[in-house]
Protein backbone atom coordinates (compact mmCIF):
# COMPACT_ATOMS: atom_id res chain seq x y z
CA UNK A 1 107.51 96.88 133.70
CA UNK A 2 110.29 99.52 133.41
CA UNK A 3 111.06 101.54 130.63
CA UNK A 4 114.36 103.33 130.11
CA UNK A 5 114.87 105.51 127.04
CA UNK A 6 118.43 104.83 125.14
CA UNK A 7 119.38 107.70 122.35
CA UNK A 8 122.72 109.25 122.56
CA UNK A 9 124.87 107.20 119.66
CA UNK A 10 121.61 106.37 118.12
CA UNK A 11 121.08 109.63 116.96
CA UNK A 12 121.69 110.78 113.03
CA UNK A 13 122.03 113.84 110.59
CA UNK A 14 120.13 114.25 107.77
CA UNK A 15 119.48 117.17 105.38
CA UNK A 16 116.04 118.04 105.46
CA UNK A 17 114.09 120.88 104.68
CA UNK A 18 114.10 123.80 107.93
CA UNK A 19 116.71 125.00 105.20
CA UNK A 20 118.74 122.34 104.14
CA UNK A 21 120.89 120.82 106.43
CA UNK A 22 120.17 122.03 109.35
CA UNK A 23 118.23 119.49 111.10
CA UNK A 24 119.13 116.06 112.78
CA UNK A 25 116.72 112.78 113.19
CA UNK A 26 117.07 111.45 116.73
CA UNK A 27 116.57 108.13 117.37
CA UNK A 28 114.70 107.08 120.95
CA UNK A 29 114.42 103.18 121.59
CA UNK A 30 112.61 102.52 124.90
CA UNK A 31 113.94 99.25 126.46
CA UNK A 32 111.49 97.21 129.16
CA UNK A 33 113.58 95.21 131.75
CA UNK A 34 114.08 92.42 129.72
CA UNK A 35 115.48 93.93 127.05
CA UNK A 36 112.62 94.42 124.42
CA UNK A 37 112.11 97.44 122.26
CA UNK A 38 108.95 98.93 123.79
CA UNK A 39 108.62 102.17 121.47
CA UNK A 40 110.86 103.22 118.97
CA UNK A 41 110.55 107.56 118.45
CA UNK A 42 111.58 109.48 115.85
CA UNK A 43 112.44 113.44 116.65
CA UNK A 44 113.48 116.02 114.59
CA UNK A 45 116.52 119.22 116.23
CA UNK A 46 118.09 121.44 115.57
CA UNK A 47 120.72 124.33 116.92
CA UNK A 48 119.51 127.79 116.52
CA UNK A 49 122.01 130.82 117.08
CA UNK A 50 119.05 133.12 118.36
CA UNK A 51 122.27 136.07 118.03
CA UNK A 52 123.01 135.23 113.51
CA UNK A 53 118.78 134.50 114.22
CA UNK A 54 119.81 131.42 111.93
CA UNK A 55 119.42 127.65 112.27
CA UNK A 56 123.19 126.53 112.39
CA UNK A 57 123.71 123.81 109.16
CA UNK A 58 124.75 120.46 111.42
CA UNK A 59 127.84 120.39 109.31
CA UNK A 60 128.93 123.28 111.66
CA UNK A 61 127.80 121.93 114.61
CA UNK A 62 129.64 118.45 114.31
CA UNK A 63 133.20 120.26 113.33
CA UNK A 64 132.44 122.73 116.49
CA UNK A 65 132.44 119.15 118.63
CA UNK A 66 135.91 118.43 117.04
CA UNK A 67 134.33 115.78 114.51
CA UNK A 68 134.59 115.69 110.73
CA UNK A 69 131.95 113.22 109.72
CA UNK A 70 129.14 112.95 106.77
CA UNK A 71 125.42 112.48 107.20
CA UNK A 72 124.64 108.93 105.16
CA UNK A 73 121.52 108.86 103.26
CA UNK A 74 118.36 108.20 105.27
CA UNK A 75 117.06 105.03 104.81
CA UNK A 76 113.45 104.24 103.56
CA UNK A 77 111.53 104.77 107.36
CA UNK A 78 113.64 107.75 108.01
CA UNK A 79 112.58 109.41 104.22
CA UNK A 80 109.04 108.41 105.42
CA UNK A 81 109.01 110.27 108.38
CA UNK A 82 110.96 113.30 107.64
CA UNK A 83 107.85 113.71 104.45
CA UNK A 84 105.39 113.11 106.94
CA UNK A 85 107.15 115.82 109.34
CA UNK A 86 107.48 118.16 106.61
CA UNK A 87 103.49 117.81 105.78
CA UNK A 88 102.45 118.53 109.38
CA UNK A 89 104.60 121.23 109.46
CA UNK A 90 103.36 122.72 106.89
CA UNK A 91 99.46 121.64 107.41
CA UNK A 92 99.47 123.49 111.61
CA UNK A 93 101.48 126.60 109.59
CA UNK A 94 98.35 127.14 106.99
CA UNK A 95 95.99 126.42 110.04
């Protein structure tokens, strides 16, 4: 069977901690032909200005595309996995 990946409109803003607010959650389902969810993936980005040698907040990045929108809250899974992130991070840094 076939996978195809589908992200796109799934993807979401959150604040997190690379400094606040400057990181997104992007949301990967992976469809098999029939239509079920194979894998779901969780990613973290974000949009570094290598020039300000800054991570841009999102907030900028979304009015730059012409949008005014707000980040909702992350729900329980996404809070799970952005702490989990964060302690990874942090655990290869002190390695």
């Amino acid at each position: 069977m076939c996978a195809r990946s589908s992200c796109g409109a799934a993807s979401r803003w959150c604040r997190r901690s690379r400094p606040e607010g400057t990181a997104v959650i992007g949301r990967h389902r992976f469809v098999l032909d029939g239509g079920e969810t194979a894998a779901l993936i969780l990613t973290t980005g974000g949009v570094y200005d290598r020039g300000g040698r800054r991570f841009l907040d999102i907030d900028e990045v979304v009015a730059a595309l012409g949008h005014a929108a707000s980040p909702r809250p992350p729900t329980e899974a996404e809070r799970a996995f952005m702490l989990s992130h964060r302690n990874l991070r942090e655990q290869a840094k002190a390695a």
